[in-house]
C-alpha atoms as a PDB file:
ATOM      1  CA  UNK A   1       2.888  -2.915  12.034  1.00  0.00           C
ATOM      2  CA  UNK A   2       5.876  -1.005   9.710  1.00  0.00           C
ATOM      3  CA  UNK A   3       7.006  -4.370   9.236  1.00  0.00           C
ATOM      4  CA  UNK A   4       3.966  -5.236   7.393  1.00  0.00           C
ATOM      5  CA  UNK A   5       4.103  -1.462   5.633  1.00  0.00           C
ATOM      6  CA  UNK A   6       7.982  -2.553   4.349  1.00  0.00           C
ATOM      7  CA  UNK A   7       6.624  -6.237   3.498  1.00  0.00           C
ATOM      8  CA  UNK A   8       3.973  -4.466   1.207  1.00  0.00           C
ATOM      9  CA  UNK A   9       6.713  -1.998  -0.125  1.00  0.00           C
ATOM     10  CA  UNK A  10       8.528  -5.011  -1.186  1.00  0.00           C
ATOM     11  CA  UNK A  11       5.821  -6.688  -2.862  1.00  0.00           C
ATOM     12  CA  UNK A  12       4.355  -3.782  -4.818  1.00  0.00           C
ATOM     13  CA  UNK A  13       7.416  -3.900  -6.646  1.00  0.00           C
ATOM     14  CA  UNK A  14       8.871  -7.033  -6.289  1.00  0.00           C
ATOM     15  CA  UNK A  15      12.686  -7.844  -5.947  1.00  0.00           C
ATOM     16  CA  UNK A  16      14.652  -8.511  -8.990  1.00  0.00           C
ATOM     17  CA  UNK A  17      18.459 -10.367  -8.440  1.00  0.00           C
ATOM     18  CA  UNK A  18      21.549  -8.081 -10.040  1.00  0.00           C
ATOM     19  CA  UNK A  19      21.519 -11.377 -12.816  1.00  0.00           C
ATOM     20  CA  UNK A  20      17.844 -10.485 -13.845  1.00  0.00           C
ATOM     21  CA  UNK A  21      16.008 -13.268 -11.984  1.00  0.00           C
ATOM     22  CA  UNK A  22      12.878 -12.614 -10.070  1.00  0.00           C
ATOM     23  CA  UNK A  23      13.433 -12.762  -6.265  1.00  0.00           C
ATOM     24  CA  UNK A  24      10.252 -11.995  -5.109  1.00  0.00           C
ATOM     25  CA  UNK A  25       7.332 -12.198  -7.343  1.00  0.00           C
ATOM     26  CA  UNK A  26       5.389  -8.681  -7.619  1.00  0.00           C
ATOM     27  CA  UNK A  27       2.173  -8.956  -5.908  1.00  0.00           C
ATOM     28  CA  UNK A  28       0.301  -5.686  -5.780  1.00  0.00           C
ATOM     29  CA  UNK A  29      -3.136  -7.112  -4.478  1.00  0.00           C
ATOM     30  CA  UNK A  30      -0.758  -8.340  -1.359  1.00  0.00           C
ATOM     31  CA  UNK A  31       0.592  -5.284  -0.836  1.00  0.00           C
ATOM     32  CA  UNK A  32      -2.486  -3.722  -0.822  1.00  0.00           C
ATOM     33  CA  UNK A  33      -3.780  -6.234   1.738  1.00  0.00           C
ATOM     34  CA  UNK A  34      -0.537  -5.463   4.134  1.00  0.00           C
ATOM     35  CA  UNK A  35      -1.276  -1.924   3.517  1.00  0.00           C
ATOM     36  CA  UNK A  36      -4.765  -1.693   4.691  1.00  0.00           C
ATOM     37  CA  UNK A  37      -4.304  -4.079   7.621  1.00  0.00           C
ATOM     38  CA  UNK A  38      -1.195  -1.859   8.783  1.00  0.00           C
ATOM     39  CA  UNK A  39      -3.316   0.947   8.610  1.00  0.00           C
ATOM     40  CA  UNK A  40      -6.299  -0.931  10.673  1.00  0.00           C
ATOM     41  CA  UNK A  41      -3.463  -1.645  13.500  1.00  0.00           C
ATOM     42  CA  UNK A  42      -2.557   2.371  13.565  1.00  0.00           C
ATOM     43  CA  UNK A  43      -0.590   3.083  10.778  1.00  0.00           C
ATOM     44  CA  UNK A  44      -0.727   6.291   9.200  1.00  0.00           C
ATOM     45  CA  UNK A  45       1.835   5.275   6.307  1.00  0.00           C
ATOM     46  CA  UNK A  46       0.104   2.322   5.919  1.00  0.00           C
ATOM     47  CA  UNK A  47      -3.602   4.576   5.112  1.00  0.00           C
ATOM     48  CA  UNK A  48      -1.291   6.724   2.855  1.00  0.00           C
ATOM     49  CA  UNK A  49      -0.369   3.621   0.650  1.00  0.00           C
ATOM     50  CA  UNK A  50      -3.614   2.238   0.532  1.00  0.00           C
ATOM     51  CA  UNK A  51      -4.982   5.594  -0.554  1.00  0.00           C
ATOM     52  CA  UNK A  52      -2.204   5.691  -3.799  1.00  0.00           C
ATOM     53  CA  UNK A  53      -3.476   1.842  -4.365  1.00  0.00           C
ATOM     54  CA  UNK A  54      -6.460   3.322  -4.870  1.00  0.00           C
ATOM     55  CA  UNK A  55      -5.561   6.553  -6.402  1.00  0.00           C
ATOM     56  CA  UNK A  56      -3.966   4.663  -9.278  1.00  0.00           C
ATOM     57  CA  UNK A  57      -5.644   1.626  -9.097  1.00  0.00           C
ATOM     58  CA  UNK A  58      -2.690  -0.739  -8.264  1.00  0.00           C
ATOM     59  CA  UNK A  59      -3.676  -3.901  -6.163  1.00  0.00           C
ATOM     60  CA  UNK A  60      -7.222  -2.473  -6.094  1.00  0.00           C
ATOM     61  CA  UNK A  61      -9.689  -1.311  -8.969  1.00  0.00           C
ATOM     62  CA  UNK A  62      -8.690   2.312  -9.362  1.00  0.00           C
ATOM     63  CA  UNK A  63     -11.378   4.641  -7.355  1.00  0.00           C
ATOM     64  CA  UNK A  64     -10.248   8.206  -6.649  1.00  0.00           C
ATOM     65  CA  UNK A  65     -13.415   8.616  -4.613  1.00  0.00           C
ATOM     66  CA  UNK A  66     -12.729   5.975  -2.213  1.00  0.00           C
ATOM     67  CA  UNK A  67      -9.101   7.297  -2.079  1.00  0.00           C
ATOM     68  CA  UNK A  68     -10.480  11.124  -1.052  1.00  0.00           C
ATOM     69  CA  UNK A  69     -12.881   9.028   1.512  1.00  0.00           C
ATOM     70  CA  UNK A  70     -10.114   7.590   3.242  1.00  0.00           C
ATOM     71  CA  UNK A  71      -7.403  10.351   3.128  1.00  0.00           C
ATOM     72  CA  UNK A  72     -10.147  12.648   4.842  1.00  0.00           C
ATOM     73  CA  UNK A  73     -11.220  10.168   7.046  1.00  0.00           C
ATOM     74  CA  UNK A  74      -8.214   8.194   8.005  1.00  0.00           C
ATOM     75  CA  UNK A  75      -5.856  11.091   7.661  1.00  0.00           C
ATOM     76  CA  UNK A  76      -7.558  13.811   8.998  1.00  0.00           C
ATOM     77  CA  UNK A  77      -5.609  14.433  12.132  1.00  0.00           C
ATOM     78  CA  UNK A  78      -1.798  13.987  10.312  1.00  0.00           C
ATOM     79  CA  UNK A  79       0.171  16.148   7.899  1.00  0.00           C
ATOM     80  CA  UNK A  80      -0.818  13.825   4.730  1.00  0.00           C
END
């Protein structure tokens, strides 16, 4: 499960060589997929990301009512 919450990490932002060449493409709708199914499986840090996705509408269509929903639904019993 973290694996796919560092898998995500990586392709929100993508990987760029030292030389300037793309490593691993940036694919924020990905990440946002390997977010929410980490957070499905148990994952806490995998609710938080998907609740910045959708806080600032990266991977997703920007909806800061959908990110309260799940931060008081999916986060309710950690430390946020």
């Amino acid at each position: 499960v973290e694996a796919m919450v560092s898998a995500g990490a990586i392709l929100h932002q993508g990987v760029i060589s030292p030389q300037g060449s793309v490593i691993i493409e940036r694919d924020q709708r990905r990440a946002f997929e390997l977010y929410q199914q980490a957070g499905e499986l148990g994952s806490t840090e995998g609710w938080r990301n998907v609740v910045a996705c959708y806080a600032m509408g990266e991977g997703v269509k920007k909806d800061i009512d959908m990110a309260k929903h799940i931060a008081k639904t999916m986060l309710k019993d950690t430390d946020r």
